[in-house]
PDB file of N, CA and C in Angstrom:
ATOM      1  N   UNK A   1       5.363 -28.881  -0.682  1.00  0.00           N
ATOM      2  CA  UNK A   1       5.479 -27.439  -0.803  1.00  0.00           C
ATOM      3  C   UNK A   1       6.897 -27.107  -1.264  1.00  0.00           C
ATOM      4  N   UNK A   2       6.936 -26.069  -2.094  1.00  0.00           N
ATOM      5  CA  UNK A   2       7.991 -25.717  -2.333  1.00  0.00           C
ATOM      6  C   UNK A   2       9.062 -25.012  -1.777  1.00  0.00           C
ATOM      7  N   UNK A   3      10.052 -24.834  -1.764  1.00  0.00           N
ATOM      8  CA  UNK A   3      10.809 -23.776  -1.325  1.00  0.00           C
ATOM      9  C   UNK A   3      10.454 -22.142  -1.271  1.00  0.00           C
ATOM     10  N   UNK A   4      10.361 -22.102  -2.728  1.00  0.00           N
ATOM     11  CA  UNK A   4       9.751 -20.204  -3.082  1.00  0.00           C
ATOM     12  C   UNK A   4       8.277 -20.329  -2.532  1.00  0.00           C
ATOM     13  N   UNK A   5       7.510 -21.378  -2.060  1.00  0.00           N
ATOM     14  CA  UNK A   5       6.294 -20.973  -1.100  1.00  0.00           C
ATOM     15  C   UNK A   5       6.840 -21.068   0.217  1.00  0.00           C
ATOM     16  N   UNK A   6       7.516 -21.481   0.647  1.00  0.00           N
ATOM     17  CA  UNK A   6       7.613 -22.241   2.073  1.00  0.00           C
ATOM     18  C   UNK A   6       8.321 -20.013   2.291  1.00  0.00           C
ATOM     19  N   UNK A   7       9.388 -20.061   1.974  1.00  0.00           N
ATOM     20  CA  UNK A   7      10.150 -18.312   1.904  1.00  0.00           C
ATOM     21  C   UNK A   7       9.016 -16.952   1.574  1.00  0.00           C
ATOM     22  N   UNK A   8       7.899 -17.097   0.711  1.00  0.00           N
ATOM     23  CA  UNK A   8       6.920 -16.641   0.664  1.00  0.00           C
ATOM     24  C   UNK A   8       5.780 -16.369   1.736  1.00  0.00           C
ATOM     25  N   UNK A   9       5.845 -17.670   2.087  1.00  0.00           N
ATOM     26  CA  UNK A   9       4.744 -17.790   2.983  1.00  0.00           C
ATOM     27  C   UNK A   9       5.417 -16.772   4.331  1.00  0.00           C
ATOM     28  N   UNK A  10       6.706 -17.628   4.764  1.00  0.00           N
ATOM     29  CA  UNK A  10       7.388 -16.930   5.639  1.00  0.00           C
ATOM     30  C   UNK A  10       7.193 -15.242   5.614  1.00  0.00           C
ATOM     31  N   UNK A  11       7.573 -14.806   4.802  1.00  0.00           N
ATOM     32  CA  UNK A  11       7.816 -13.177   4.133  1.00  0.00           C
ATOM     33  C   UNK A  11       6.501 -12.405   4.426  1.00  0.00           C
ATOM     34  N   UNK A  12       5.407 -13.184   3.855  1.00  0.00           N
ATOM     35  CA  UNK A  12       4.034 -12.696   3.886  1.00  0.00           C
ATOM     36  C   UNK A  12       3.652 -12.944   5.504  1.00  0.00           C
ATOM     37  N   UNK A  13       4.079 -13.699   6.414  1.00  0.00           N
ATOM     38  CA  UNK A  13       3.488 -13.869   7.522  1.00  0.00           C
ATOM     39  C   UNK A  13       4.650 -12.763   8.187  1.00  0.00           C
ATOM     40  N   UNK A  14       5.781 -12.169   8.383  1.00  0.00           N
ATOM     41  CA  UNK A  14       6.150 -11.190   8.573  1.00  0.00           C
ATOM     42  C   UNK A  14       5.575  -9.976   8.442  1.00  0.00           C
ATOM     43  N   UNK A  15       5.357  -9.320   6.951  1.00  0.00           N
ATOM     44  CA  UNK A  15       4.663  -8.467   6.446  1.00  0.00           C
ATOM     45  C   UNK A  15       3.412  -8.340   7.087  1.00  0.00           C
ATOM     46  N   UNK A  16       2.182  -9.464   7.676  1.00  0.00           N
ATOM     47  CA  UNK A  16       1.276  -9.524   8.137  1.00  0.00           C
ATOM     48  C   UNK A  16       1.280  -9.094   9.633  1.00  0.00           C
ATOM     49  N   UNK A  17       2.452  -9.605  10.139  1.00  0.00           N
ATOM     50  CA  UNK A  17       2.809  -9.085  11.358  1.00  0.00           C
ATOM     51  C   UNK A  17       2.898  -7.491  12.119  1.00  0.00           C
ATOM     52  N   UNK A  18       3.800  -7.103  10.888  1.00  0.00           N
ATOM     53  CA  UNK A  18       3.911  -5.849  10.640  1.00  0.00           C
ATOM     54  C   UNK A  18       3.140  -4.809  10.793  1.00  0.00           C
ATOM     55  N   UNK A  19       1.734  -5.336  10.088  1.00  0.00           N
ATOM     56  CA  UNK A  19       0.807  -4.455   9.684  1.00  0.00           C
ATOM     57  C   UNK A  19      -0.029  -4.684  10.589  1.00  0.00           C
ATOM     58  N   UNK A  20      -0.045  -5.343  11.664  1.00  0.00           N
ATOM     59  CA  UNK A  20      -0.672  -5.669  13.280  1.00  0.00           C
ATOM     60  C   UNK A  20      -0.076  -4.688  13.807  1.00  0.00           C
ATOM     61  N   UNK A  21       1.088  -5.037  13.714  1.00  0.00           N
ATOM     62  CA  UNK A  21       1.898  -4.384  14.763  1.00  0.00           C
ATOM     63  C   UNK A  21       1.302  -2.428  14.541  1.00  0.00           C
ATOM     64  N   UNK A  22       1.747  -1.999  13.407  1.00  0.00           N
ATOM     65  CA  UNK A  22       1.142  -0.793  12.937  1.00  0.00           C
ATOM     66  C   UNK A  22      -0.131  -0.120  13.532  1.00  0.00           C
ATOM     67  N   UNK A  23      -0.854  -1.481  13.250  1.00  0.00           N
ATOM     68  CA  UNK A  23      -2.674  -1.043  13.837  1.00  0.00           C
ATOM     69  C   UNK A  23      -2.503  -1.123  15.059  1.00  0.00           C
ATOM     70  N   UNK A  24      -1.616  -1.886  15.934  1.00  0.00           N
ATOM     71  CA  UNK A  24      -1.679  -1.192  17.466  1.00  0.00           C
ATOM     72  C   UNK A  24      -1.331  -0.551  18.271  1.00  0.00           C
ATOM     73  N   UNK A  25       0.122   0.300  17.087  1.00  0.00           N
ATOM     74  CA  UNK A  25       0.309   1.523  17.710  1.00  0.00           C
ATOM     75  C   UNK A  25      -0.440   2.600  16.847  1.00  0.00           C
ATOM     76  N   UNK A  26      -1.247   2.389  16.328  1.00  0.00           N
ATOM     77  CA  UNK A  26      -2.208   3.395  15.343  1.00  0.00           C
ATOM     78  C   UNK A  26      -1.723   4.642  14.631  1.00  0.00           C
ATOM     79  N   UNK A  27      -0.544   3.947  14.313  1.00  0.00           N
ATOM     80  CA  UNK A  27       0.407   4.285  12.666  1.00  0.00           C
ATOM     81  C   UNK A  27      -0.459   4.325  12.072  1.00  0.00           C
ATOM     82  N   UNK A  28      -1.130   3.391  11.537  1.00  0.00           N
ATOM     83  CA  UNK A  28      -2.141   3.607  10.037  1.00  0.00           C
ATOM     84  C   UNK A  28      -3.613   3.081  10.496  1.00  0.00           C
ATOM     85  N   UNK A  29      -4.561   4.295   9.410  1.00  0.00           N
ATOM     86  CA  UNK A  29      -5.854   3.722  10.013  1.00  0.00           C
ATOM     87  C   UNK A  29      -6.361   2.065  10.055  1.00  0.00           C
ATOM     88  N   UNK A  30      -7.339   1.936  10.792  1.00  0.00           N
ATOM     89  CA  UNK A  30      -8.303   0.901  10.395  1.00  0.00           C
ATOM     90  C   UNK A  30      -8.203   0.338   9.170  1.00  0.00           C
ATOM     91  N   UNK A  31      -8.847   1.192   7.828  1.00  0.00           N
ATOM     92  CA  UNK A  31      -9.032   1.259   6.784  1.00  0.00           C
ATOM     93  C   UNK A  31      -7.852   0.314   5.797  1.00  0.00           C
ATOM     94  N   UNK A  32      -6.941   1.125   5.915  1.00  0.00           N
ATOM     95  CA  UNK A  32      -6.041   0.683   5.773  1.00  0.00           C
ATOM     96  C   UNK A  32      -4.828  -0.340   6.673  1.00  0.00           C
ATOM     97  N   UNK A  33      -5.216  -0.807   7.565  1.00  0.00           N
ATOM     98  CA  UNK A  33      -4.991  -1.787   8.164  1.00  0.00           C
ATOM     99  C   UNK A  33      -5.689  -3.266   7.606  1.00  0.00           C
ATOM    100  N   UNK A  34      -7.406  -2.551   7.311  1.00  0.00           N
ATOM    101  CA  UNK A  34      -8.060  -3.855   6.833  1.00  0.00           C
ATOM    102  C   UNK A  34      -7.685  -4.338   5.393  1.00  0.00           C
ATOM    103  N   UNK A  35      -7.096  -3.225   4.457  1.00  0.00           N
ATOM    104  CA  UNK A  35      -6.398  -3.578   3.096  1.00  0.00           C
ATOM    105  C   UNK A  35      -5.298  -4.386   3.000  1.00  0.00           C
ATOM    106  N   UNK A  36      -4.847  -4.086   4.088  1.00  0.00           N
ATOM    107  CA  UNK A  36      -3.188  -4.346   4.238  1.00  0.00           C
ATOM    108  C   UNK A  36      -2.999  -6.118   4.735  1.00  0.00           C
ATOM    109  N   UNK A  37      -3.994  -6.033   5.548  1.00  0.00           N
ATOM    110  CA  UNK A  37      -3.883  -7.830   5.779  1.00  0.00           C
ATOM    111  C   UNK A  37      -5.228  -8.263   4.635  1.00  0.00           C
ATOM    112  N   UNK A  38      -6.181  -8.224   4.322  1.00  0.00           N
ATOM    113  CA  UNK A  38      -6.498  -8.543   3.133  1.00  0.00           C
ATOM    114  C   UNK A  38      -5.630  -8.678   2.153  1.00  0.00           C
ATOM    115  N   UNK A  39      -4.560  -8.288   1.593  1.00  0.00           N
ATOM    116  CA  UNK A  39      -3.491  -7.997   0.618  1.00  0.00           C
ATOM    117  C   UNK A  39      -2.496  -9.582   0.804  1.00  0.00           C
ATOM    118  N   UNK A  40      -1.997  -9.444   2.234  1.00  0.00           N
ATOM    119  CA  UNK A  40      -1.394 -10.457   2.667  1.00  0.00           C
ATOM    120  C   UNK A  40      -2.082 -11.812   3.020  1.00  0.00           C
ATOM    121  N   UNK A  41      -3.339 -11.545   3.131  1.00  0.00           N
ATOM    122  CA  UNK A  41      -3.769 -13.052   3.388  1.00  0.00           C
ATOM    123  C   UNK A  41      -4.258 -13.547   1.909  1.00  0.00           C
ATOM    124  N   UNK A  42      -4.371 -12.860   0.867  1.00  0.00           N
ATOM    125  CA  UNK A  42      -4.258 -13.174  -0.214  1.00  0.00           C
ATOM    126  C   UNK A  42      -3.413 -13.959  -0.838  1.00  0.00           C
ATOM    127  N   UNK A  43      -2.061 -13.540  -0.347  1.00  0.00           N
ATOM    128  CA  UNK A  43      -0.380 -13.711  -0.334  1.00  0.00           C
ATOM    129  C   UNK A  43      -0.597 -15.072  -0.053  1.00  0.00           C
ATOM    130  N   UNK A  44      -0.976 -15.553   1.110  1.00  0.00           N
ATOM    131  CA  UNK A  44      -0.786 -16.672   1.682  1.00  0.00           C
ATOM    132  C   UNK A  44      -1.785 -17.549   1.259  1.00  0.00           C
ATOM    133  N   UNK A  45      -2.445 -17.060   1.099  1.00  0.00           N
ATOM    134  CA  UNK A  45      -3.697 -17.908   0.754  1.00  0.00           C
ATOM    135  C   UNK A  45      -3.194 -18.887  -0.806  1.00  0.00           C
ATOM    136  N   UNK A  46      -2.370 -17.883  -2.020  1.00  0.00           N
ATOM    137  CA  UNK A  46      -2.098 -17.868  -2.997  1.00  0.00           C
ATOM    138  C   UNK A  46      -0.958 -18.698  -3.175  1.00  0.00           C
ATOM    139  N   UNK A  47       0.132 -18.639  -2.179  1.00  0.00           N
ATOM    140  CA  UNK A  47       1.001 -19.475  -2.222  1.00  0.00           C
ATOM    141  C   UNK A  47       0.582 -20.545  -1.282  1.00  0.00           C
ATOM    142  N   UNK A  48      -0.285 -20.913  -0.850  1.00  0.00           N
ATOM    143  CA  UNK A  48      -0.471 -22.437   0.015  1.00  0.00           C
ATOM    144  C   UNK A  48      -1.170 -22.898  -1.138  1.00  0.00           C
ATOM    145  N   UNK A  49      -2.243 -22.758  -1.854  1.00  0.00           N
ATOM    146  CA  UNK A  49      -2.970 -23.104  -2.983  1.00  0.00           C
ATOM    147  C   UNK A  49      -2.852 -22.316  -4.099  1.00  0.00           C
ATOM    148  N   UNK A  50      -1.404 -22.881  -4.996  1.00  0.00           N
ATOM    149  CA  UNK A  50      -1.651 -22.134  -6.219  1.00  0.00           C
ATOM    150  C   UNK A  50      -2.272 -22.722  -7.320  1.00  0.00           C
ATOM    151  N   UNK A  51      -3.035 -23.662  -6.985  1.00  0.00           N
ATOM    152  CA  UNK A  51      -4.127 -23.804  -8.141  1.00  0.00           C
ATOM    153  C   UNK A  51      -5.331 -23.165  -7.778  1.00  0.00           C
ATOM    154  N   UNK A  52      -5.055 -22.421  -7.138  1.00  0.00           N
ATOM    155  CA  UNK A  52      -6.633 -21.125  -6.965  1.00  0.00           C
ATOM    156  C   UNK A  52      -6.259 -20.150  -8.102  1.00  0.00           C
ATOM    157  N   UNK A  53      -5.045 -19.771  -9.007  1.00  0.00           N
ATOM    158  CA  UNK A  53      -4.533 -19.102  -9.537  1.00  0.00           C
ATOM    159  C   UNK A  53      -5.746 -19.833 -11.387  1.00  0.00           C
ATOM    160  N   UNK A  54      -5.314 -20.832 -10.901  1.00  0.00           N
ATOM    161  CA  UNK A  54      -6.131 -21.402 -12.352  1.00  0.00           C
ATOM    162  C   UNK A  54      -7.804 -21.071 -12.313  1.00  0.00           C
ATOM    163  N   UNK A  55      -8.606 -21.212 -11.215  1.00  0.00           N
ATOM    164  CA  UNK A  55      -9.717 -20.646 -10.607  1.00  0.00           C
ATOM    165  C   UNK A  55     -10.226 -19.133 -11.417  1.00  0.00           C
ATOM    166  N   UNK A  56      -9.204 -18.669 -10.487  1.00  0.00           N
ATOM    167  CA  UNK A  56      -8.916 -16.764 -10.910  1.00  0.00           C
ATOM    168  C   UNK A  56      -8.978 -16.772 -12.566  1.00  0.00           C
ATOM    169  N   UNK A  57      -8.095 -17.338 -13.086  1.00  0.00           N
ATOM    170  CA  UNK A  57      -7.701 -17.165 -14.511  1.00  0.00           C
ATOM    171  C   UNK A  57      -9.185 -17.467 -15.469  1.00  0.00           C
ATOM    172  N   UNK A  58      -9.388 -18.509 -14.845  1.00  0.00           N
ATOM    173  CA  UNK A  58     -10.785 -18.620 -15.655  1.00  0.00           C
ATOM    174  C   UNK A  58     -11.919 -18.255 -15.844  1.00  0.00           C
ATOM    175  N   UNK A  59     -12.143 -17.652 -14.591  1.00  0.00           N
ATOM    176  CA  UNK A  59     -13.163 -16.317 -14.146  1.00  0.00           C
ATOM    177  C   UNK A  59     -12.899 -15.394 -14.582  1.00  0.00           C
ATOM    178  N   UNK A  60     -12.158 -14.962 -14.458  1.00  0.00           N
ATOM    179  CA  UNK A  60     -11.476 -13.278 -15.606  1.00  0.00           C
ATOM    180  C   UNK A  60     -11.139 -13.522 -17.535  1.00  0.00           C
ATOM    181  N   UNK A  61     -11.309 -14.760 -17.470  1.00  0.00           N
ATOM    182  CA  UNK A  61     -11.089 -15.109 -19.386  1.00  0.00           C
ATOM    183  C   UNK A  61      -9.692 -15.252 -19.342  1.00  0.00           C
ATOM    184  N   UNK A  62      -8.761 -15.078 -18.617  1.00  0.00           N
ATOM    185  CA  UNK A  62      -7.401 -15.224 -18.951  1.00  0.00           C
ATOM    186  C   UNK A  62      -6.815 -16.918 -19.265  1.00  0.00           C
ATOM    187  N   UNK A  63      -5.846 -17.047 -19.488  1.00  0.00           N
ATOM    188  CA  UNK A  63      -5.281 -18.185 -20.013  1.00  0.00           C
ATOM    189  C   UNK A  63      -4.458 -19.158 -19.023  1.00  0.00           C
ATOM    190  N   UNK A  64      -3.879 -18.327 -18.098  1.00  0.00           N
ATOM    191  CA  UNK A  64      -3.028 -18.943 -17.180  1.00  0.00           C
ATOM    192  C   UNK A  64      -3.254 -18.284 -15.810  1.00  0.00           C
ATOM    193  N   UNK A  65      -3.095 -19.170 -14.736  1.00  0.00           N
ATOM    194  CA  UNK A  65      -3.047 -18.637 -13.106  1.00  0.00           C
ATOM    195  C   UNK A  65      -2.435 -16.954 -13.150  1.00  0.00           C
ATOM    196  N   UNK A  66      -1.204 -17.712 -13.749  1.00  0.00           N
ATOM    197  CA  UNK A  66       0.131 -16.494 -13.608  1.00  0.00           C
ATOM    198  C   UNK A  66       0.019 -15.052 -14.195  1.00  0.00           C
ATOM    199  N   UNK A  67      -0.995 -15.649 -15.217  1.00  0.00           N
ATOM    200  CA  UNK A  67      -1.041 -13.824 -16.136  1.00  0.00           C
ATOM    201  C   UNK A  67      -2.422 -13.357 -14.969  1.00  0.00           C
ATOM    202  N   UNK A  68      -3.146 -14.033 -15.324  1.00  0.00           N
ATOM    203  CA  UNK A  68      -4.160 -13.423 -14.061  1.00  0.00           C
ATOM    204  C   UNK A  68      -3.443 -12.692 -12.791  1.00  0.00           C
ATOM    205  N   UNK A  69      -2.617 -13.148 -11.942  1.00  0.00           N
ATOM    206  CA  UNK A  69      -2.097 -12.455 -11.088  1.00  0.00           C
ATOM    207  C   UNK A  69      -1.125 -11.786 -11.198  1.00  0.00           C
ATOM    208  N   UNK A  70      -0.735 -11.094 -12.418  1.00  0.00           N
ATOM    209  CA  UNK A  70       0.133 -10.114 -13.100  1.00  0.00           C
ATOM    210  C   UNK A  70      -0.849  -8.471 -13.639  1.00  0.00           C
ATOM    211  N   UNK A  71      -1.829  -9.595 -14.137  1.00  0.00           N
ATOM    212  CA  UNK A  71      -2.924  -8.414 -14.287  1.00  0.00           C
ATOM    213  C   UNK A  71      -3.618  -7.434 -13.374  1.00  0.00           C
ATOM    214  N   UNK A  72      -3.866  -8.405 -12.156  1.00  0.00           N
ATOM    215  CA  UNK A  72      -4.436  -8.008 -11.074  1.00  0.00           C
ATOM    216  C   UNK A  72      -3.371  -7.579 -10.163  1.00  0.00           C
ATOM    217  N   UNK A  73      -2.051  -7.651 -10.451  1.00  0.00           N
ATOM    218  CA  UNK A  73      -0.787  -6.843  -9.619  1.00  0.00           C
ATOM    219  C   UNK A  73      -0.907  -5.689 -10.197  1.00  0.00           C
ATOM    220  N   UNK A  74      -0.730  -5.170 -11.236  1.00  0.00           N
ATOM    221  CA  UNK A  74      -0.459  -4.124 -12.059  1.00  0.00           C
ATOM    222  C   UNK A  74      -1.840  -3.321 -11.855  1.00  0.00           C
ATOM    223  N   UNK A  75      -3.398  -3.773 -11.495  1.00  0.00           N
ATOM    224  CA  UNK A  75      -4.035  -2.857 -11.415  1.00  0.00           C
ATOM    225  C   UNK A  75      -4.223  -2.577 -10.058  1.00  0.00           C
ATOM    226  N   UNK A  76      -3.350  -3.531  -9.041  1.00  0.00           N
ATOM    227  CA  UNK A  76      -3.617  -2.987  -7.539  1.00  0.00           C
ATOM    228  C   UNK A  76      -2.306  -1.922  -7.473  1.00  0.00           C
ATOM    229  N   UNK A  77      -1.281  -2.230  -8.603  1.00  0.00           N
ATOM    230  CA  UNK A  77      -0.036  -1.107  -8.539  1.00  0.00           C
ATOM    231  C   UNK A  77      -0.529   0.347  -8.763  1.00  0.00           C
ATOM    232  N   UNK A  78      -1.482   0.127  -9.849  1.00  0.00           N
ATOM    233  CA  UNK A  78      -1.558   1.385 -10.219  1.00  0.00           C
ATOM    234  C   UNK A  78      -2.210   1.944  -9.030  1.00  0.00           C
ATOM    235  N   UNK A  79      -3.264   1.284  -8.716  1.00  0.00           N
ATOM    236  CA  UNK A  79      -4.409   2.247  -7.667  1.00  0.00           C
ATOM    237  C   UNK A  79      -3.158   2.722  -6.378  1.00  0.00           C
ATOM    238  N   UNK A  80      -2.702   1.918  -6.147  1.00  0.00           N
ATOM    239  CA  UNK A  80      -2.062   2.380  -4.935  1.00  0.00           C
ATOM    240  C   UNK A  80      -0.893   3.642  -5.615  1.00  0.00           C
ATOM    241  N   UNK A  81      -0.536   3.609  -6.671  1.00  0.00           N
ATOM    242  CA  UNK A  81       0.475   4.964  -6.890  1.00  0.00           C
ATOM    243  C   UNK A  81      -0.483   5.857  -7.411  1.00  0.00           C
ATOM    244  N   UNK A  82      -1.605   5.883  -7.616  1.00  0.00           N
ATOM    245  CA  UNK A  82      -2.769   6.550  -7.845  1.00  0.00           C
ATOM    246  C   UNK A  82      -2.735   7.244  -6.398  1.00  0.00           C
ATOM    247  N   UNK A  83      -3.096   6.530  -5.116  1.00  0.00           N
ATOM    248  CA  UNK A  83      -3.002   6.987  -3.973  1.00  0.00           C
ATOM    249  C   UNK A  83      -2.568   7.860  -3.603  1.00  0.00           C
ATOM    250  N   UNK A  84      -0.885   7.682  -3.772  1.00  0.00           N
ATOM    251  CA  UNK A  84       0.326   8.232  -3.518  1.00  0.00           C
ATOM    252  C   UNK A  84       0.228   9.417  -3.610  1.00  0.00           C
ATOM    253  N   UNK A  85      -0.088   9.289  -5.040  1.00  0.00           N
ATOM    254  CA  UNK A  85       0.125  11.147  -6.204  1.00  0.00           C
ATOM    255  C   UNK A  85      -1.086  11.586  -5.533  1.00  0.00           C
ATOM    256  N   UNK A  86      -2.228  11.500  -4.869  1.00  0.00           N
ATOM    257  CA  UNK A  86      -3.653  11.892  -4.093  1.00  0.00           C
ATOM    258  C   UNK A  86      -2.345  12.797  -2.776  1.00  0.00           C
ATOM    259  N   UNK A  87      -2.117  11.988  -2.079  1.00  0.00           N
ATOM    260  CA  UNK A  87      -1.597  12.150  -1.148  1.00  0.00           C
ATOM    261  C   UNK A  87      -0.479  13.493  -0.749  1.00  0.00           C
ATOM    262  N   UNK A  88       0.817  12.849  -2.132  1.00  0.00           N
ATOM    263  CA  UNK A  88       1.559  13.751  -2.176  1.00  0.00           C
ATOM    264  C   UNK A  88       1.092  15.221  -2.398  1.00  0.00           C
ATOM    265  N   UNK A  89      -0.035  15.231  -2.763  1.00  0.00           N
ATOM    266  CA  UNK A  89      -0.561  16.248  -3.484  1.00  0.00           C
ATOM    267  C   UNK A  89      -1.158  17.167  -2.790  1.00  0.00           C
ATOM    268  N   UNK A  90      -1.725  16.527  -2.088  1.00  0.00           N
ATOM    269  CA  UNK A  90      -2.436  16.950  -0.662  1.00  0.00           C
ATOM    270  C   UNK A  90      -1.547  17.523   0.195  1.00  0.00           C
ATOM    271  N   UNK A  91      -0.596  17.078   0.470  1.00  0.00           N
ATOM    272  CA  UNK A  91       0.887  17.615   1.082  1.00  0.00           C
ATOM    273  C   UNK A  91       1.166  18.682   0.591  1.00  0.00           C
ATOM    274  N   UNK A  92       1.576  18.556  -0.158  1.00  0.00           N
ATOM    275  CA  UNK A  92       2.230  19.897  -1.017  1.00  0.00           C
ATOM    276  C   UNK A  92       0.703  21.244  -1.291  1.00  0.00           C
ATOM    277  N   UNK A  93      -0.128  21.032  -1.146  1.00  0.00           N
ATOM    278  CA  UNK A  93      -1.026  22.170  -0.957  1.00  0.00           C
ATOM    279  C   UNK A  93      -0.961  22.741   0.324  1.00  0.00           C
ATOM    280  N   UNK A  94      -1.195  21.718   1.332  1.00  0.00           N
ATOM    281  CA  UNK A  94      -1.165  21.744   2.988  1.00  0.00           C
ATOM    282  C   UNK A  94       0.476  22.732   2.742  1.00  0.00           C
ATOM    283  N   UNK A  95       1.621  22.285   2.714  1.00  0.00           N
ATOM    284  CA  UNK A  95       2.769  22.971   2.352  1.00  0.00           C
ATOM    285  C   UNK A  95       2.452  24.573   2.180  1.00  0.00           C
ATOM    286  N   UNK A  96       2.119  24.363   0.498  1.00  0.00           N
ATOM    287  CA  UNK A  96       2.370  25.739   0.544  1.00  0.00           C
ATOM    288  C   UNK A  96       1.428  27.021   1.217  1.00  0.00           C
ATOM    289  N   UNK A  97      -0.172  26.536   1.893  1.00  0.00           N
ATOM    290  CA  UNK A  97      -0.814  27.347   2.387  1.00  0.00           C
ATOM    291  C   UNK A  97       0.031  27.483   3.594  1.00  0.00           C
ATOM    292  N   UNK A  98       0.458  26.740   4.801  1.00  0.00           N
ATOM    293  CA  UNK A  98       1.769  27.188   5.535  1.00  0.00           C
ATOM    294  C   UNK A  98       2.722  28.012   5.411  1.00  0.00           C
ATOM    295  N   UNK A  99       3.532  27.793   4.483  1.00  0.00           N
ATOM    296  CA  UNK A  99       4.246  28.771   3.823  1.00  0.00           C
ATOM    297  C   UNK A  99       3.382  30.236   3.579  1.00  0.00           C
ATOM    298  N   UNK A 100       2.362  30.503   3.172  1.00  0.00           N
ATOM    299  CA  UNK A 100       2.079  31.622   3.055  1.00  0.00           C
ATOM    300  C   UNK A 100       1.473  32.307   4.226  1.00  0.00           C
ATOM    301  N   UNK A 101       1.412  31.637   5.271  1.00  0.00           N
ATOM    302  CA  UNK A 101       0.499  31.825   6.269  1.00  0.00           C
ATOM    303  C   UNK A 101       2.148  32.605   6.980  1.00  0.00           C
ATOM    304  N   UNK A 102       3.272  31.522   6.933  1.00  0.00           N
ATOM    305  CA  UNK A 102       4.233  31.900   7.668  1.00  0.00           C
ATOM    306  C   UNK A 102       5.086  33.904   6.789  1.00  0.00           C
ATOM    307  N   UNK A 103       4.730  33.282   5.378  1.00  0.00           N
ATOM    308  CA  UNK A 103       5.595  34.649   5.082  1.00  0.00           C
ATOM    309  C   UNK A 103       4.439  35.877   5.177  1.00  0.00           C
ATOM    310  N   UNK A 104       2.546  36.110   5.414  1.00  0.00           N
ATOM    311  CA  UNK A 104       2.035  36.621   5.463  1.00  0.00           C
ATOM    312  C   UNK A 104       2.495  37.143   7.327  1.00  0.00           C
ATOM    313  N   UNK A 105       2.606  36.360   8.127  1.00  0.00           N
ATOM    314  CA  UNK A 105       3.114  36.560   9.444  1.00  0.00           C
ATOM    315  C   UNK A 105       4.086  37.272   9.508  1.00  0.00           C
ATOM    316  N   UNK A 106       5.459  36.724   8.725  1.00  0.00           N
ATOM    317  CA  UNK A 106       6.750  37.403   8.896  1.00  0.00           C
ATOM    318  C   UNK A 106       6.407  38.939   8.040  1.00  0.00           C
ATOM    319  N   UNK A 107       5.575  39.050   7.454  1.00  0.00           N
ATOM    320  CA  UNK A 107       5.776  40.611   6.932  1.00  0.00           C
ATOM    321  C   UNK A 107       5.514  41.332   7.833  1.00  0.00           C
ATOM    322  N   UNK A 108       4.490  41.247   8.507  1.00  0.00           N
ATOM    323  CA  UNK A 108       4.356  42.367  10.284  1.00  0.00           C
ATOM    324  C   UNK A 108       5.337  42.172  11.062  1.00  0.00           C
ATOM    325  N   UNK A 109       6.425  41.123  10.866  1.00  0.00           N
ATOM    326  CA  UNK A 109       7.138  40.802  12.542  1.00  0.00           C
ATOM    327  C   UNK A 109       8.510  40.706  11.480  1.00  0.00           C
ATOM    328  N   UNK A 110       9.128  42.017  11.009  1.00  0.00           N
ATOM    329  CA  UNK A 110      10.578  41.334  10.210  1.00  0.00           C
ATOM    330  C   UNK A 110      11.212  40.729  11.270  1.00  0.00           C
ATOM    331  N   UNK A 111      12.316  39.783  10.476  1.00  0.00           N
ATOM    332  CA  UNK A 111      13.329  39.297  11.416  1.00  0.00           C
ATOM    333  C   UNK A 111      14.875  40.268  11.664  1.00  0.00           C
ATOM    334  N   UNK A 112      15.233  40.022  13.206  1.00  0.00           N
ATOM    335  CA  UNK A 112      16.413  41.180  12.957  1.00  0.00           C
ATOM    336  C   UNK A 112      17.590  39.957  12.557  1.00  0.00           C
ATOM    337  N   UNK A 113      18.421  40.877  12.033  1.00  0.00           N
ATOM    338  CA  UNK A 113      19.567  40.207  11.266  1.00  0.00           C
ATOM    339  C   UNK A 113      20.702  40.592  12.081  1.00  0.00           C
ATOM    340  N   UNK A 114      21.530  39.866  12.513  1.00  0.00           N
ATOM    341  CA  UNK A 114      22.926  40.240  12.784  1.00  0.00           C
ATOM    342  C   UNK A 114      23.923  41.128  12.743  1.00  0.00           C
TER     343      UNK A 114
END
């Protein structure tokens, strides 16, 4: 084994930890608990056997382990900043109906000023 697996592996079994740890103070759902170590046992799985990478590559038509799991980074990147912008978005509506709820309130109740 190599070094950059042996530090990998390490990293990913942290990260895995992590995301235990998360699900049992119920920081983040289920759902996403079950993505999150799926993700990482991938990790590990990938760096203990990286000739599963050649596997992958050949099932998808690609040429090499490595572009295969460049391809399939970039479309789990996108979905997840896909997420994000869902999210943020959602926020910022939640936001501003608050906001109007609060300045529809403050017009019956001015504030006194100093």
């Amino acid at each position: 084994m190599e070094l950059i697996q042996i530090v990998g592996v390490i990293f990913a079994l942290f990260a895995l930890s992590r995301v235990l740890l998360q699900l049992k103070k119920r920081n983040i759902s289920i759902n996403e608990g079950l993505f999150w170590i799926f993700v990482w046992s991938l990790v590990i799985i990938f760096l203990i056997f990286p000739e599963f990478f050649g596997y992958v590559a050949e099932f998808l038509g690609v040429g090499r382990g490595v572009d295969a799991l460049i391809y399939i980074s970039i479309v789990i990147l996108f979905y997840l900043i896909y997420r994000l912008y869902a999210k943020i978005d959602n926020l910022e509506r939640q936001i501003t109906y608050i906001v109007r709820e609060i300045a529809i309130r403050d017009r019956h109740e001015p504030k006194k000023r100093d």
